[in-house]
C-alpha atoms as a PDB file:
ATOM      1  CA  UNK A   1      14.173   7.187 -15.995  1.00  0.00           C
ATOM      2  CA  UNK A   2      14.599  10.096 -13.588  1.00  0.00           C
ATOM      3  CA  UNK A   3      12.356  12.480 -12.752  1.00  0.00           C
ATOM      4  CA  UNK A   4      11.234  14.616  -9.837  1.00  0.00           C
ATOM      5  CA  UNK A   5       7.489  16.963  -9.154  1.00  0.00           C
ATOM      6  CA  UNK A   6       6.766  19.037  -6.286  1.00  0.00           C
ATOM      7  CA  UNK A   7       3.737  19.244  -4.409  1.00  0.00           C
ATOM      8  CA  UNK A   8       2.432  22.203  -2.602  1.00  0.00           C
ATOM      9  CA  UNK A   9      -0.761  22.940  -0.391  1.00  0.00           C
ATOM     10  CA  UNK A  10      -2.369  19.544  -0.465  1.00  0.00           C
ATOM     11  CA  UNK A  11      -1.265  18.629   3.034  1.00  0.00           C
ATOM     12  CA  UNK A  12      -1.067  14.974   2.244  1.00  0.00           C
ATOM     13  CA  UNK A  13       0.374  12.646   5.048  1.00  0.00           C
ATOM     14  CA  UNK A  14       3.574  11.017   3.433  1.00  0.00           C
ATOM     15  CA  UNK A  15       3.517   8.164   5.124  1.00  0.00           C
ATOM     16  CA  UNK A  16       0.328   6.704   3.803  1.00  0.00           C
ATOM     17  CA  UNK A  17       1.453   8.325   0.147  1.00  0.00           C
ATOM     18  CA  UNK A  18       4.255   6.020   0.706  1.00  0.00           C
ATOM     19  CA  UNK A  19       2.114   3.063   1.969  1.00  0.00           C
ATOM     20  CA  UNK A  20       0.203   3.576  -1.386  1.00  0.00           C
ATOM     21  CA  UNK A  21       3.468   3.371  -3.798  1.00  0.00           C
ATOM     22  CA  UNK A  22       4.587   0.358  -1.903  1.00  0.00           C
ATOM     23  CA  UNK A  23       1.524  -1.820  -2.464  1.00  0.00           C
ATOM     24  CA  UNK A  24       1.418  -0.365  -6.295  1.00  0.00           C
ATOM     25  CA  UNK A  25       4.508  -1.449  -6.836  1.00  0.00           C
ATOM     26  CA  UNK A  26       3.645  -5.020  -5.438  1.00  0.00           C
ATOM     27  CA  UNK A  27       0.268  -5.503  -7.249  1.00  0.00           C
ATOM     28  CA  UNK A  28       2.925  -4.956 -10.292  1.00  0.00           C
ATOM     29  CA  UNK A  29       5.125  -7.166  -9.767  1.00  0.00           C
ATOM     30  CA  UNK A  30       7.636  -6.181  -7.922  1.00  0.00           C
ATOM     31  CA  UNK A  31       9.668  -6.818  -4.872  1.00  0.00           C
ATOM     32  CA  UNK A  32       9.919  -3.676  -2.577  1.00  0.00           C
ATOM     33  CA  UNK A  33      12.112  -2.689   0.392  1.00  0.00           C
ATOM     34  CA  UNK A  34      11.680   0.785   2.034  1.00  0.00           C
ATOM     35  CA  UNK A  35      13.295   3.358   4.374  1.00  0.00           C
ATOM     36  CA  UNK A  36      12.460   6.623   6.148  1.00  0.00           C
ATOM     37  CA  UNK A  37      13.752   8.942   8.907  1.00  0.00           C
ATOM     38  CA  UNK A  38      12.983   8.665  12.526  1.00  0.00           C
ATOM     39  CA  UNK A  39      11.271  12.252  12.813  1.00  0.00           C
ATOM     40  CA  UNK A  40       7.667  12.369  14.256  1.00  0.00           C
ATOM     41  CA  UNK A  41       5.927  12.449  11.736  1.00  0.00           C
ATOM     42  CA  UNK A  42       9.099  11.348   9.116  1.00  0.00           C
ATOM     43  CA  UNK A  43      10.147  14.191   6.564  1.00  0.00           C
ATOM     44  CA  UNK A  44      11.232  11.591   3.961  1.00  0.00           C
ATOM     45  CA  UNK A  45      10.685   8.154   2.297  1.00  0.00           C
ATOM     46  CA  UNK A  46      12.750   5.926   0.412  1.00  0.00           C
ATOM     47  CA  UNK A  47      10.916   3.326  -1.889  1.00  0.00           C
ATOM     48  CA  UNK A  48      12.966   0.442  -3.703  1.00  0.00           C
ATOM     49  CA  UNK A  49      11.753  -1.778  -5.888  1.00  0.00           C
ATOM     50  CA  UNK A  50      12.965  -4.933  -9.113  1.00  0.00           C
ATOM     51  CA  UNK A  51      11.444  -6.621 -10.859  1.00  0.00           C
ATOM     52  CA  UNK A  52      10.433 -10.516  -9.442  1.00  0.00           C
ATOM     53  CA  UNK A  53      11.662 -12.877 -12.438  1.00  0.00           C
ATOM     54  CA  UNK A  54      12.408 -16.372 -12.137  1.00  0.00           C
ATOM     55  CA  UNK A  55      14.845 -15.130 -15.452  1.00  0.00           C
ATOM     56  CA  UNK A  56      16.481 -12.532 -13.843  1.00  0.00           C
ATOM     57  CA  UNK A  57      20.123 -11.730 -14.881  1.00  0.00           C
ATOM     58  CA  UNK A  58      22.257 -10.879 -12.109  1.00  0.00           C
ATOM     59  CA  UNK A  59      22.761  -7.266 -13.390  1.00  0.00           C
ATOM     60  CA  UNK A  60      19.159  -7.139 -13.457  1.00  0.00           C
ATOM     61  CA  UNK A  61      18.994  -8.296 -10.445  1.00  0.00           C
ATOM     62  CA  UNK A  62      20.696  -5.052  -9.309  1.00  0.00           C
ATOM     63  CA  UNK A  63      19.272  -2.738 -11.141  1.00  0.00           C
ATOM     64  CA  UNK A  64      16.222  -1.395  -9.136  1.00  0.00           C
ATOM     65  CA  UNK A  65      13.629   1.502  -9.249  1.00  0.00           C
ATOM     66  CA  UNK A  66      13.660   4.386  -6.476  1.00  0.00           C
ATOM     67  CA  UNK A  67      11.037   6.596  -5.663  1.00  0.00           C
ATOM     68  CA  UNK A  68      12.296   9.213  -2.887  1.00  0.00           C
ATOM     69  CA  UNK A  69       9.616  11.463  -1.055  1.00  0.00           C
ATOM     70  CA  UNK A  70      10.651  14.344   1.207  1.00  0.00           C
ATOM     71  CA  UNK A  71       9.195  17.506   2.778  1.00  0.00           C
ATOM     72  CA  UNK A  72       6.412  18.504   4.793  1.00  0.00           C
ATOM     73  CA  UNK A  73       2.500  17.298   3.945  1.00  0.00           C
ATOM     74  CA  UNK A  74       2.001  20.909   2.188  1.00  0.00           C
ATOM     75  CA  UNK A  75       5.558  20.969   0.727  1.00  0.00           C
ATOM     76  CA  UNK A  76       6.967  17.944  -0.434  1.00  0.00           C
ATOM     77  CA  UNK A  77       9.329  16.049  -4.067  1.00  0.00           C
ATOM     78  CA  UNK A  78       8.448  13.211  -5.455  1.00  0.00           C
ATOM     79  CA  UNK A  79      11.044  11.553  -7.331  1.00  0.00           C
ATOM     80  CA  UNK A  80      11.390   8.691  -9.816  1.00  0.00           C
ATOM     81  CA  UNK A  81      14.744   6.817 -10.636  1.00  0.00           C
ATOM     82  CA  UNK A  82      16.940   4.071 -10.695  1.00  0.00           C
ATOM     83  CA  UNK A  83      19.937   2.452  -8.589  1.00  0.00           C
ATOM     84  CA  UNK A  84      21.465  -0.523  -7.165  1.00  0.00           C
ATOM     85  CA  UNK A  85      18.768  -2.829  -5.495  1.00  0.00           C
ATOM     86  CA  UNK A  86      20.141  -2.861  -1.479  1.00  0.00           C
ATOM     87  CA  UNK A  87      21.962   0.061  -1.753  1.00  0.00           C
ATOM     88  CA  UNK A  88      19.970   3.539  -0.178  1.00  0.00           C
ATOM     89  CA  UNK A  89      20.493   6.786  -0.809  1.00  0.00           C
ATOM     90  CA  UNK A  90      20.528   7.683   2.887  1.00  0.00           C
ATOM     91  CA  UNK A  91      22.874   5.133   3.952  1.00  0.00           C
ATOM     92  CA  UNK A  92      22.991   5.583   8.033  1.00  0.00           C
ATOM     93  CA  UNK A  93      18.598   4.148   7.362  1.00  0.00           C
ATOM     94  CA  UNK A  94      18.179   0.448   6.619  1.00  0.00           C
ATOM     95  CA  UNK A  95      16.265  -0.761   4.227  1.00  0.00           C
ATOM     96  CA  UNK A  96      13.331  -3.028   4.805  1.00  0.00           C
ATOM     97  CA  UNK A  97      12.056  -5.850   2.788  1.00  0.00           C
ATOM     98  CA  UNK A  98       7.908  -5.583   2.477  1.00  0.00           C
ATOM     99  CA  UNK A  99       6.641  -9.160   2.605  1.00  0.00           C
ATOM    100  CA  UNK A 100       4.032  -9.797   0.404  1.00  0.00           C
ATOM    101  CA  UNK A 101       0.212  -8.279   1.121  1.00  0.00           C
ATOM    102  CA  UNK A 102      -1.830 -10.718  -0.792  1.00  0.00           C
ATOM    103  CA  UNK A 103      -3.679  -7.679  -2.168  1.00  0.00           C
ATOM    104  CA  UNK A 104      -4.362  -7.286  -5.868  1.00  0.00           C
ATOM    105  CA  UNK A 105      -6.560  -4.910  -8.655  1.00  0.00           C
ATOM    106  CA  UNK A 106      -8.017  -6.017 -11.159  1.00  0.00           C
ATOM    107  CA  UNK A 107      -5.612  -3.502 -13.142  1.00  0.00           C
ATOM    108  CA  UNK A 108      -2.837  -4.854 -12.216  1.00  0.00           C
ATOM    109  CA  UNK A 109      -0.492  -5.034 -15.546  1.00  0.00           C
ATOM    110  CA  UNK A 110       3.077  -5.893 -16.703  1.00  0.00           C
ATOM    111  CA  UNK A 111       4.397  -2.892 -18.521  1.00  0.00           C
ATOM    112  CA  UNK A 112       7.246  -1.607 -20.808  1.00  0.00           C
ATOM    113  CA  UNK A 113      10.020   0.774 -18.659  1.00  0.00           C
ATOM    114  CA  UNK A 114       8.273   3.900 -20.183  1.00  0.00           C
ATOM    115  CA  UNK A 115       4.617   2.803 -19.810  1.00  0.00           C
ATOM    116  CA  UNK A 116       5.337   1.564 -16.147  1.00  0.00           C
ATOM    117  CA  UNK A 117       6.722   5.244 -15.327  1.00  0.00           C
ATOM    118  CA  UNK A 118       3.950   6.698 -17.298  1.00  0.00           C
ATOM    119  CA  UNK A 119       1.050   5.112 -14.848  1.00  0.00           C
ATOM    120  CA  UNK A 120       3.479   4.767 -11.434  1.00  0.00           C
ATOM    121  CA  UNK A 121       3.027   8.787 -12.069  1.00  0.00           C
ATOM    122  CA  UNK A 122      -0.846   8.805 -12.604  1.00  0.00           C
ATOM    123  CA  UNK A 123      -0.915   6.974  -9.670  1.00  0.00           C
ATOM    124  CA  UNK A 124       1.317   8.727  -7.191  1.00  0.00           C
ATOM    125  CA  UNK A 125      -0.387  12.433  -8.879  1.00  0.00           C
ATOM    126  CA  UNK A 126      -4.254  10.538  -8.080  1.00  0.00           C
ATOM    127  CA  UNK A 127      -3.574   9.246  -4.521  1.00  0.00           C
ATOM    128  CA  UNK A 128      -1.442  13.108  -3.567  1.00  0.00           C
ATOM    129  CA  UNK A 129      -4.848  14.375  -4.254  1.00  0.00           C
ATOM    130  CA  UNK A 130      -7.021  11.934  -2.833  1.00  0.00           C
ATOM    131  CA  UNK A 131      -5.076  12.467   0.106  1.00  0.00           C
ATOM    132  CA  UNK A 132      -5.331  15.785   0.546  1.00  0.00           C
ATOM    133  CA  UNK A 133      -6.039  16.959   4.240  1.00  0.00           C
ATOM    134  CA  UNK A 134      -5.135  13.444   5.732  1.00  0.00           C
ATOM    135  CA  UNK A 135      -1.646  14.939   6.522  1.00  0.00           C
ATOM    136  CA  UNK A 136      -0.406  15.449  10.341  1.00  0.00           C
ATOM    137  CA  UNK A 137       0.336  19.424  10.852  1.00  0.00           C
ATOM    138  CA  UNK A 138       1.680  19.537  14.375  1.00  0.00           C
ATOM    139  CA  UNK A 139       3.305  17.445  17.560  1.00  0.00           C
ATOM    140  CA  UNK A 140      -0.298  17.892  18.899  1.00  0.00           C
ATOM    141  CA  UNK A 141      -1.715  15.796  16.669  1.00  0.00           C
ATOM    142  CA  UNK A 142       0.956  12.720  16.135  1.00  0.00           C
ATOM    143  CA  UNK A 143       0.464  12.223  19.313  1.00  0.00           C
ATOM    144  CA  UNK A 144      -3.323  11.670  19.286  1.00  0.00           C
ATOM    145  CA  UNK A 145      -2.585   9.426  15.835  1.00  0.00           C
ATOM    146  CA  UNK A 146      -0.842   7.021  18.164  1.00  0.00           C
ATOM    147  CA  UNK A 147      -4.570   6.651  20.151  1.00  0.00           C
ATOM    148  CA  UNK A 148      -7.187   7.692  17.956  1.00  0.00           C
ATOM    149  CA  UNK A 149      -8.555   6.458  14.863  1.00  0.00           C
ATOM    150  CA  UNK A 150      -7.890   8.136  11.802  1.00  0.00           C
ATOM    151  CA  UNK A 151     -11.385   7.654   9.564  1.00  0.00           C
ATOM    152  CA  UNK A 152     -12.091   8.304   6.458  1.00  0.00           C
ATOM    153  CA  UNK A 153     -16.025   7.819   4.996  1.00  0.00           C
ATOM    154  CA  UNK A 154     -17.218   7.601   1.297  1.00  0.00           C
ATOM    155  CA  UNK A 155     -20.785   7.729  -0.060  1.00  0.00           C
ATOM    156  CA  UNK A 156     -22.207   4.104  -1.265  1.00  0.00           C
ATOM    157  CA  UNK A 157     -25.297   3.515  -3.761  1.00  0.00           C
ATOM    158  CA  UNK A 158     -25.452  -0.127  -2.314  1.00  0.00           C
ATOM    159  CA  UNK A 159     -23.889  -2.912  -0.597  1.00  0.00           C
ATOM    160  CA  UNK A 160     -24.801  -6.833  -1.060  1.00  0.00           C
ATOM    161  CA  UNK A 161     -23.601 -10.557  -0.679  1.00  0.00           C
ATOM    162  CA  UNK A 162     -23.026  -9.962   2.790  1.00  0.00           C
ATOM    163  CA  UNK A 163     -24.780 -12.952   5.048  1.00  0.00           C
ATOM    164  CA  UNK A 164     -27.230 -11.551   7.280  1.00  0.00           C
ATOM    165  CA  UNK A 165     -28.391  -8.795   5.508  1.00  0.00           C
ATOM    166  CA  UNK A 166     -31.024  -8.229   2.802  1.00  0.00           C
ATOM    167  CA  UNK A 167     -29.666  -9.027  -0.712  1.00  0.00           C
ATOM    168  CA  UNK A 168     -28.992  -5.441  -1.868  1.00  0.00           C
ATOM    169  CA  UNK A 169     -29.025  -2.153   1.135  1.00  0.00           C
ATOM    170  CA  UNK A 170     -29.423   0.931  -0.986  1.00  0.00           C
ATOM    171  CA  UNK A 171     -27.435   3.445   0.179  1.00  0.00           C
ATOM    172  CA  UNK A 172     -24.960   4.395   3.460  1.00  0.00           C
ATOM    173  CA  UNK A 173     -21.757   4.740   3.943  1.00  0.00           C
ATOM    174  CA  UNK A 174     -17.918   2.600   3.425  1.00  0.00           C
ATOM    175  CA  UNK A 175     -15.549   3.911   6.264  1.00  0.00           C
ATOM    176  CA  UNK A 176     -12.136   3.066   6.169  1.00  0.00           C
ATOM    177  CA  UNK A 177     -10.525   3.188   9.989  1.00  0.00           C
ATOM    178  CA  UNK A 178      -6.984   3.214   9.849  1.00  0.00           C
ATOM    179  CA  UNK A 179      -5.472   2.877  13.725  1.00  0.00           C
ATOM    180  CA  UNK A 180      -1.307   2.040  14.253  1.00  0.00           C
ATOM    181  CA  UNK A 181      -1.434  -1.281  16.272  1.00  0.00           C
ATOM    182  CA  UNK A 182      -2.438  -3.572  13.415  1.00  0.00           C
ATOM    183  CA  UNK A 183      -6.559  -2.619  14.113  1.00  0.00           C
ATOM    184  CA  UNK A 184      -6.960  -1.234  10.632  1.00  0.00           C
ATOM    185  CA  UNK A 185     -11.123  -1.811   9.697  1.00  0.00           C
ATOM    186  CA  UNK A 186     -13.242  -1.404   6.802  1.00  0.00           C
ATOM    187  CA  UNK A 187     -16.862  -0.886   7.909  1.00  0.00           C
ATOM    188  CA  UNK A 188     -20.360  -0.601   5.753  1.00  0.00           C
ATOM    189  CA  UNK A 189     -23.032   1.926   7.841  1.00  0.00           C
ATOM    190  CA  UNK A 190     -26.553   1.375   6.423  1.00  0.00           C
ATOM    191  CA  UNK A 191     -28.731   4.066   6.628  1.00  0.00           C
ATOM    192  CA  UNK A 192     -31.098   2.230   9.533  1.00  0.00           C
ATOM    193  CA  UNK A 193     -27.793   2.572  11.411  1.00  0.00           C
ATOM    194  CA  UNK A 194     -26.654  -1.352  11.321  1.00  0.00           C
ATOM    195  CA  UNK A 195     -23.189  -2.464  10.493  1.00  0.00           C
ATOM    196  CA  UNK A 196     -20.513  -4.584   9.128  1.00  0.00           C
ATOM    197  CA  UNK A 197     -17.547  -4.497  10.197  1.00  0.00           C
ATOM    198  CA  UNK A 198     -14.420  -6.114   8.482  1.00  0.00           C
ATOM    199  CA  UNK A 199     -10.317  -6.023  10.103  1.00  0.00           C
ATOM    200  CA  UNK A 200      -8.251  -5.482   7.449  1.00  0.00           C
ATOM    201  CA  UNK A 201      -6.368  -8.532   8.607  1.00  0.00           C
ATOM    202  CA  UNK A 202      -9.247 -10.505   7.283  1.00  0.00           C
ATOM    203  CA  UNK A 203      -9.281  -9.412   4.130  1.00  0.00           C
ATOM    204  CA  UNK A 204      -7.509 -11.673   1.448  1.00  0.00           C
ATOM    205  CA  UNK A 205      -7.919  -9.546  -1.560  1.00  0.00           C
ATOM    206  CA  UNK A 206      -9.675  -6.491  -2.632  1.00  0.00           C
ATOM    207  CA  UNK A 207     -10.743  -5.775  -6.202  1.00  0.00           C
ATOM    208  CA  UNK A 208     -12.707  -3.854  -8.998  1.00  0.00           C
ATOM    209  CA  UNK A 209     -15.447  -5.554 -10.821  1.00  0.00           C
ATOM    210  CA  UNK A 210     -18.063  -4.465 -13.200  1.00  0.00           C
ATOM    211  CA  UNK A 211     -21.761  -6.030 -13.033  1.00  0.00           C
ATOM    212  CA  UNK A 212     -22.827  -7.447 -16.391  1.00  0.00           C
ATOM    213  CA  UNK A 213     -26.484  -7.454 -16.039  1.00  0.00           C
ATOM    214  CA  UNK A 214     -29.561  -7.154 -13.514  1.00  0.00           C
ATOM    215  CA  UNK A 215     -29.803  -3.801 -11.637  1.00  0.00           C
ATOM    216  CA  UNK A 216     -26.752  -1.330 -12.132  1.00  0.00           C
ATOM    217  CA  UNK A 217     -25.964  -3.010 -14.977  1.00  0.00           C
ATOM    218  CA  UNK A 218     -22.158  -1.952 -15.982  1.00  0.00           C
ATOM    219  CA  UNK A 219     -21.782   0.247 -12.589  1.00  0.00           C
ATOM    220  CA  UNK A 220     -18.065  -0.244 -11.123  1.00  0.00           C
ATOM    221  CA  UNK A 221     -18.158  -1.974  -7.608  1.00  0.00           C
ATOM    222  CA  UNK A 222     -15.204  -2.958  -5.129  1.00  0.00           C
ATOM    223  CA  UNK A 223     -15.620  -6.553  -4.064  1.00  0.00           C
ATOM    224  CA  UNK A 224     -13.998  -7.667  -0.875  1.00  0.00           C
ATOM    225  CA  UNK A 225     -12.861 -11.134  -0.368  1.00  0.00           C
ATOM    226  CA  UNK A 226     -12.637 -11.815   3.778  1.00  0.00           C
ATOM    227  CA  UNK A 227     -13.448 -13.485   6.509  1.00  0.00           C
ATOM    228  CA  UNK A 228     -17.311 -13.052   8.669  1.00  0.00           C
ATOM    229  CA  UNK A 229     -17.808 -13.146  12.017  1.00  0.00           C
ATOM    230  CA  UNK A 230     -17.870 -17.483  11.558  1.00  0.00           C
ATOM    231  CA  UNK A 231     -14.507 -17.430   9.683  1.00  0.00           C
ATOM    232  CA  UNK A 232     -16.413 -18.033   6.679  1.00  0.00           C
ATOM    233  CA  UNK A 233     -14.701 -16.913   2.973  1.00  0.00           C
ATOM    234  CA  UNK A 234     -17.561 -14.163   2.005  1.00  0.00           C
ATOM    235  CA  UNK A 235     -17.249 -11.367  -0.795  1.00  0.00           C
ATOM    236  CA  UNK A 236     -19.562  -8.855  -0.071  1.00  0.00           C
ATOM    237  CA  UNK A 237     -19.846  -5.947  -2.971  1.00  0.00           C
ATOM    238  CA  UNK A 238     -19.401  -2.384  -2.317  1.00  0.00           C
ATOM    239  CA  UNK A 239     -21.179   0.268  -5.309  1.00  0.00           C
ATOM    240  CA  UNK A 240     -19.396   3.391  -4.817  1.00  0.00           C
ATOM    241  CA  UNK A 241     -19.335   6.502  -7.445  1.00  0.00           C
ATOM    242  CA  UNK A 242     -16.661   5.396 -10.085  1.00  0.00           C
ATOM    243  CA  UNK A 243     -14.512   9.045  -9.706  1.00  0.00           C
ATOM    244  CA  UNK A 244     -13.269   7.887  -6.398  1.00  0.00           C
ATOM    245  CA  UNK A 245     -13.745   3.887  -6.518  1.00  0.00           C
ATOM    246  CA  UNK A 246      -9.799   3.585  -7.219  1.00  0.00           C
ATOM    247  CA  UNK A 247      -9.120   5.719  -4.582  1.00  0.00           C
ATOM    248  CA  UNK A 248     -11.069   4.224  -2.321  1.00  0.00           C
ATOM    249  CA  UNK A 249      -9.830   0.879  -3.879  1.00  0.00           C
ATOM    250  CA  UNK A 250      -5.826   2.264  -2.892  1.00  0.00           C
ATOM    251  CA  UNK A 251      -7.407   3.263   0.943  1.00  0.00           C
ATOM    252  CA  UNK A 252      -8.361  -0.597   1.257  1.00  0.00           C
ATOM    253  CA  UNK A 253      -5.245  -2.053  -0.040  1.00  0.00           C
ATOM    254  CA  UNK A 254      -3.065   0.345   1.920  1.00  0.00           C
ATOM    255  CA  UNK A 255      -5.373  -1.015   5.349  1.00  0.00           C
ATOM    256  CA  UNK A 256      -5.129  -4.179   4.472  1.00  0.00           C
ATOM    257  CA  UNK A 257      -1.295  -3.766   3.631  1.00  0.00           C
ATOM    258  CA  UNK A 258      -0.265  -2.342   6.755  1.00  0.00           C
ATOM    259  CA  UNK A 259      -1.726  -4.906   8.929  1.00  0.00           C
ATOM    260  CA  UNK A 260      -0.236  -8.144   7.290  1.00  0.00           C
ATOM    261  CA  UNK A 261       2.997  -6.089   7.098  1.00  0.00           C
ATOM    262  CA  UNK A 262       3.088  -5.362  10.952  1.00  0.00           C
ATOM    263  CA  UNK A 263       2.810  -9.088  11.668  1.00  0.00           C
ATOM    264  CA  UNK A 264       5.433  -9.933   9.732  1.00  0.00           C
ATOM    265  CA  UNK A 265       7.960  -8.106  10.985  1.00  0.00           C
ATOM    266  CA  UNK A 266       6.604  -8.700  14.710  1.00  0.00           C
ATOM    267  CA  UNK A 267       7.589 -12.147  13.567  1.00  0.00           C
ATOM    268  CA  UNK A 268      11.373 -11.007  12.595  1.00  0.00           C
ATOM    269  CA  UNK A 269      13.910  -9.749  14.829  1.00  0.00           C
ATOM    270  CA  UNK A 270      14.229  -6.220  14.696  1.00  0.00           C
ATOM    271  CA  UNK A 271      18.168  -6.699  16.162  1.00  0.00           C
ATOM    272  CA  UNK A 272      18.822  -8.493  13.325  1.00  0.00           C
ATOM    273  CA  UNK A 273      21.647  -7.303  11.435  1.00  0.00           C
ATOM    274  CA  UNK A 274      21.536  -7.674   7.778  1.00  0.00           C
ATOM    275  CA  UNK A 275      23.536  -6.728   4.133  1.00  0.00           C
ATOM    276  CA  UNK A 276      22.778  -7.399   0.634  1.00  0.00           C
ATOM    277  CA  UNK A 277      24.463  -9.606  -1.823  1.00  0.00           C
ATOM    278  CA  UNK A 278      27.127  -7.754  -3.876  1.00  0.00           C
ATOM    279  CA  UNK A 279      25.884  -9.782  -6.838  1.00  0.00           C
ATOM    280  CA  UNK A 280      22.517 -10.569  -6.818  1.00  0.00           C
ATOM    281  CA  UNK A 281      21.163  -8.049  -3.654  1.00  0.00           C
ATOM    282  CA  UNK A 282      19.577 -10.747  -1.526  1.00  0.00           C
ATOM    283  CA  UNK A 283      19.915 -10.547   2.483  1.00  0.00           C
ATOM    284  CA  UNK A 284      21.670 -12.413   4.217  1.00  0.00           C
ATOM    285  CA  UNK A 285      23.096 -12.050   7.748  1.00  0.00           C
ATOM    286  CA  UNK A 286      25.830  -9.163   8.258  1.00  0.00           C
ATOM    287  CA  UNK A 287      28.016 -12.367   9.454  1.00  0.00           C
ATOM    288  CA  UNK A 288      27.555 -14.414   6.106  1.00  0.00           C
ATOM    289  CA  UNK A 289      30.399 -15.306   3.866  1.00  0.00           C
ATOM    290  CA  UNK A 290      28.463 -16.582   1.183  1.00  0.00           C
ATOM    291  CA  UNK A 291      25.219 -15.284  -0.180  1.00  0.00           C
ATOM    292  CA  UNK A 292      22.449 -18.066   0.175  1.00  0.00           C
ATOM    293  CA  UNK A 293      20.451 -17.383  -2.438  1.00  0.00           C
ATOM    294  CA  UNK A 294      23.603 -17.198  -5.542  1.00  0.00           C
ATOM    295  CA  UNK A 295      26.726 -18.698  -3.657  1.00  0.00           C
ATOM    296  CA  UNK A 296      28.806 -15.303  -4.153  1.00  0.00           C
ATOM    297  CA  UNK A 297      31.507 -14.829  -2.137  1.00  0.00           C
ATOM    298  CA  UNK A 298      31.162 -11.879   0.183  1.00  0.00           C
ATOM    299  CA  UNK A 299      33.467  -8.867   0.376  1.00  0.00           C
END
C-alpha cells in the first residue's frame, strides 16, 4: 500500500475532508488517532488508523494505515500508506485518539487490504468533490467560521415519521449547519416554511435504507435515529436524490462526529502528557513504566 493523488481547483476545506476519512475509517472498523498543524486554517492532516481485533498480534498491533493530506483547498496530496501505529510522521504534532462516534452506514464492510484501499479511495475522490467550494480562501473568512454558521442545503422529495407532522411532507429542503462550539444541526424546511430541527449531538446513528413497498417503492432514503424535542428515540426519514444521498449521508456523520468528539476531549485533559506502547501502541502516561494494556516494560 502506498499511494499519493493531487487535487487541484476544487477548493475543498481539508479539515472537514479529514473529518470525513476519520469517521470512514471508524464505520470500518478501525481505531483512529489524528494530527494536524496549528496554521489558521491548517495546511496538513495526519490520519492513523488499525485495525480493532480482539485477535490482534502484537506486530499487528503496530502496523497501522496513514493517510496524510497537505496543501491549500485548491492545491492539495492525498496520500495512502502504512507505518507504526503511535508513531507520526511530523513528530513535534501529537497524535490524538478519536473516541468512538456511534455513527454507522448501512455499507459499512470488512474488507481484504486491496479492496479496503480500493473503496477508502472512492471515498476520499467522492467527498473532494462533494466538497468542492466549502474550502476557507482567506484570514477574512476563518475568522467569520469561528462565529457564523457554515450551511449547506440539499433538495428533498419528502420527509416522514417525524411526530407532529403529517405522515409524508412532499418536498423542501435538508440543511446541514455545521458551527465550531459543538452546535452542529441537521434541519428539514418544508415548503409552508415549518421546521425540524435536530443537534447533531442527538443523533445516535444515521443510515441508508431502501423502502420495499407503498409509495417510492425502492427510492434510497437517509433515516435518522435521534432524540425530539421530549427526549423521545424517533427516526424520521429523509428522501433525497440517490446521486448525492451518500454525500449527504458523509455531511451527517461528519456533524454528528464532530460534536460527540468535542465532548470527549472537553472531558480529557488537554495537559496531559502521553506516549505509546513500544509493543502494542496503547497510551499510557509519559510517566508510566509499564504499559497497562500488555505489561511491556517501557524504554
Amino acid at each position: 500500500m502506498g499511494k499519493n493523488e493531487r487535487f487541484t481547483g476544487l477548493n475543498t476545506d481539508l479539515e472537514r475532508l479529514s473529518t470525513r476519512i476519520e469517521t470512514y475509517l471508524q464505520e470500518n472498523g478501525f481505531e483512529v488517532a489524528f494530527s494536524k498543524d496549528t496554521s489558521a486554517p491548517p495546511t496538513w492532516f495526519f490520519i492513523q488508523a488499525r485495525k480493532v481485533s480482539a485477535l490482534r498480534t502484537v506486530a499487528g498491533a503496530r502496523r497501522s494505515t496513514d493517510i496524510a493530506v497537505k496543501g491549500t483547498p485548491e492545491n492539495f496530496e492525498v496520500s495512502i500508506g502504512t507505518g507504526e501505529w503511535g508513531k507520526n510522521l511530523v513528530t513535534s504534532a501529537p497524535l490524538f485518539i478519536v473516541p468512538v462516534v456511534g455513527i454507522g452506514v448501512t455499507l459499512a464492510k470488512l474488507y481484504t487490504a486491496k479492496k479496503f484501499e480500493d473503496n477508502l479511495w472512492k471515498f476520499i475522490r467522492d467527498q473532494a468533490r462533494f466538497l468542492a467550494d466549502s474550502g476557507r480562501v482567506s484570514t477574512a473568512r476563518v475568522a467569520a467560521a469561528e462565529a457564523e454558521v457554515d450551511s449547506r442545503s440539499y433538495n428533498c422529495d419528502y420527509v416522514e415519521g417525524y411526530p407532529g407532522w403529517d405522515s409524508q411532507v412532499e418536498g423542501g429542503k435538508i440543511v446541514l449547519y455545521r458551527q465550531r462550539g459543538g452546535k452542529n444541526r441537521i434541519a428539514f424546511k418544508a415548503p409552508d416554511q415549518r421546521e425540524i430541527s435536530i443537534p447533531a449531538g442527538e443523533i445516535s446513528e444515521a443510515r441508508i435504507i431502501s423502502r420495499k413497498k407503498g409509495l417510492h417503492e425502492d427510492d434510497l432514503m437517509i433515516q435518522i435515529t435521534c432524540k425530539d424535542q421530549s427526549g423521545k428515540a424517533v427516526k424520521p426519514v429523509f428522501n433525497l436524490n440517490d446521486d448525492i444521498i451518500r454525500g449527504v449521508l458523509a455531511g451527517i456523520d461528519e456533524l454528528a462526529g464532530e460534536d460527540r468528539v468535542l465532548r470527549s476531549f472537553e472531558q480529557m485533559s488537554v495537559t496531559t502528557e502521553v506516549k505509546y506502547c513500544t509493543s502494542c501502541g496503547a497510551q499510557m502516561s509519559k510517566d508510566a513504566r509499564f504499559c497497562p494494556s500488555c505489561g511491556q516494560k517501557q524504554a
